[in-house]
C-alpha atoms as a PDB file:
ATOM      1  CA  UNK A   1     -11.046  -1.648 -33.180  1.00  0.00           C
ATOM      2  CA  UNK A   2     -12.482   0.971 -30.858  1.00  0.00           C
ATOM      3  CA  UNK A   3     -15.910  -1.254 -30.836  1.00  0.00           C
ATOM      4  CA  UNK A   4     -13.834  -4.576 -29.701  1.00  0.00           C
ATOM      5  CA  UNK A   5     -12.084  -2.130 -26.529  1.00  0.00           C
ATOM      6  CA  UNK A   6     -13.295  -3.260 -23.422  1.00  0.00           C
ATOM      7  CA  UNK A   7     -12.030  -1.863 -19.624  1.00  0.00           C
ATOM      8  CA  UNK A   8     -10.329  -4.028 -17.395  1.00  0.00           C
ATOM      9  CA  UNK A   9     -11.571  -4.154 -13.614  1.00  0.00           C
ATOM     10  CA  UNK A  10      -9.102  -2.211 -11.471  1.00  0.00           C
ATOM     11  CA  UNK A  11      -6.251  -4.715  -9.639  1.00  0.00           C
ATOM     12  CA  UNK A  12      -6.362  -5.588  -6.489  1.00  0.00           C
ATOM     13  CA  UNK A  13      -3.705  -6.286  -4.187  1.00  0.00           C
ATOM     14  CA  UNK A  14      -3.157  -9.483  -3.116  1.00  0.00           C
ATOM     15  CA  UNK A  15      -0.349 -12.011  -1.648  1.00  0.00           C
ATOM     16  CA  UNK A  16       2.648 -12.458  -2.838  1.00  0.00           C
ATOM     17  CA  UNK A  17       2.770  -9.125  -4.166  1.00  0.00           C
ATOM     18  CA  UNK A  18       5.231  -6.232  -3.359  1.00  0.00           C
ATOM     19  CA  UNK A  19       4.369  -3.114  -2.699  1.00  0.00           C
ATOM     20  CA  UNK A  20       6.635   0.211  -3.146  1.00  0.00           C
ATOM     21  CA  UNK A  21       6.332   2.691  -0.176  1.00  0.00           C
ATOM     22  CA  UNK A  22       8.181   5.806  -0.306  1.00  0.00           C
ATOM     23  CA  UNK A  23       7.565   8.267   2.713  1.00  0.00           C
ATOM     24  CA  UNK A  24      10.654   9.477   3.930  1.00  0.00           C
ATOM     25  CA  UNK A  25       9.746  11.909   5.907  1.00  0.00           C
ATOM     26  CA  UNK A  26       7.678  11.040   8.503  1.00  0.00           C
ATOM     27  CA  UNK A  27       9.250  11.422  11.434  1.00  0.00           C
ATOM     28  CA  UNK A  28      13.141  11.955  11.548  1.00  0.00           C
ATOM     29  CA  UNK A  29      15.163   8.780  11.623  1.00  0.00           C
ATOM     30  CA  UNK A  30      11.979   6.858  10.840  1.00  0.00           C
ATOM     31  CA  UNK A  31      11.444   7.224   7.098  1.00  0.00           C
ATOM     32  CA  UNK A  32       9.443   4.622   5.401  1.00  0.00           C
ATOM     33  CA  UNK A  33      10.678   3.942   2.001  1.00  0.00           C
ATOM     34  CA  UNK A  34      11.100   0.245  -0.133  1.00  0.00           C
ATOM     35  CA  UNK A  35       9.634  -2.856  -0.725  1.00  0.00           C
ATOM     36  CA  UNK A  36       6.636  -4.002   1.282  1.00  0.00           C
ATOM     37  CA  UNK A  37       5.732  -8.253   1.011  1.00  0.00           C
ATOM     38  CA  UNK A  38       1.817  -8.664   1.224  1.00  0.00           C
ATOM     39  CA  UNK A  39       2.224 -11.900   3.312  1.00  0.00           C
ATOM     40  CA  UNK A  40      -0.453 -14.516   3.461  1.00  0.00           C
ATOM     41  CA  UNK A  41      -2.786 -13.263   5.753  1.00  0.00           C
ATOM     42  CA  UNK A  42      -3.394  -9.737   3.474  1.00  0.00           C
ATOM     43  CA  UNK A  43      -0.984  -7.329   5.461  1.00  0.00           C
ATOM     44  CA  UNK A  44       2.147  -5.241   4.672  1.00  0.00           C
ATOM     45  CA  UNK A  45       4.643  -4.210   7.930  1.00  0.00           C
ATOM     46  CA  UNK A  46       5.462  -0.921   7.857  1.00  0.00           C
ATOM     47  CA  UNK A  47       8.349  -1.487  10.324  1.00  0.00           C
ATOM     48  CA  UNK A  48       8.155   0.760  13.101  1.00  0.00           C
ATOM     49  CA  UNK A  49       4.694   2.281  12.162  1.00  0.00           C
ATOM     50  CA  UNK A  50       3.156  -1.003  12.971  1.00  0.00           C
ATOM     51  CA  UNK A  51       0.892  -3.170  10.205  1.00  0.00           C
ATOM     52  CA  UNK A  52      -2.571  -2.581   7.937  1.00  0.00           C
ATOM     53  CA  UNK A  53      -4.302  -5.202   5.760  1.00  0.00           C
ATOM     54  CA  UNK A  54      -4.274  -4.186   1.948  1.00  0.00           C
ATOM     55  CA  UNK A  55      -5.653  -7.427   0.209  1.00  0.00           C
ATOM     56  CA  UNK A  56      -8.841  -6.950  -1.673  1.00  0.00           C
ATOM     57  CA  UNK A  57      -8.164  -3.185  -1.933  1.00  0.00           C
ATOM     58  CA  UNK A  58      -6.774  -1.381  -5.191  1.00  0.00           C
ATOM     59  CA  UNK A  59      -3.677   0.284  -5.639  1.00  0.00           C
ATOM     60  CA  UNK A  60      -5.373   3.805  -4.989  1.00  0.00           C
ATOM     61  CA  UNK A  61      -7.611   2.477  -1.834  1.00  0.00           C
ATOM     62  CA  UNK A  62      -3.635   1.485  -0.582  1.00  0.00           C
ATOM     63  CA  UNK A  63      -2.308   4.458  -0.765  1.00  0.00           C
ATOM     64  CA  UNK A  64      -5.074   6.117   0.760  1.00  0.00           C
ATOM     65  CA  UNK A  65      -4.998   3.701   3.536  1.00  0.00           C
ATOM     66  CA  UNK A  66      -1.156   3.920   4.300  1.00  0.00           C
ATOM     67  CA  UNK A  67      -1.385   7.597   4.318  1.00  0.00           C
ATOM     68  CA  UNK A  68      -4.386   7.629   6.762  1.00  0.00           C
ATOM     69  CA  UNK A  69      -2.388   5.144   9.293  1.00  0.00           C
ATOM     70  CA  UNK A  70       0.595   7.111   8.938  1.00  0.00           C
ATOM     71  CA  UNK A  71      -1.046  10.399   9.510  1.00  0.00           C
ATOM     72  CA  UNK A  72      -1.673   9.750  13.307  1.00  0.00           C
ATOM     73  CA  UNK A  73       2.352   9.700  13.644  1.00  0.00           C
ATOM     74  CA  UNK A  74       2.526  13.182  12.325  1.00  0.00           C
ATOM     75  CA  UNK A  75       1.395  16.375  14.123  1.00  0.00           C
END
């Protein structure tokens, strides 16, 4: 069986998929954490914090992303 194994390309985000972001601790009072819609045009909101695009990327190129946007709330 090891000869028939093949890899999978890595999954990309795309609409109507949900997303689960968990930073609490951001700033106080304005944790981020749930469910996140990617809505037809390829973004997530992440309330307060404003809005990125993550359709097209992976799961890993997300994360990296979120915590990029988020990092320039944060001292």
């Amino acid at each position: 069986r090891e000869l028939r194994m093949a890899s999978h390309p890595q999954y990309l985000v795309e609409p109507p998929d949900v997303l689960y972001i968990e930073a609490p601790n951001i700033l106080p009072g304005r944790g981020l954490v749930g469910d996140r819609l990617v809505r037809q045009d390829g973004t997530i909101s992440l309330g307060y914090y404003g809005q990125i695009h993550v359709a097209g990327l992976t799961l890993l190129e997300v994360e990296n992303k979120i915590r990029k946007h988020l990092l320039r709330y944060v001292e």
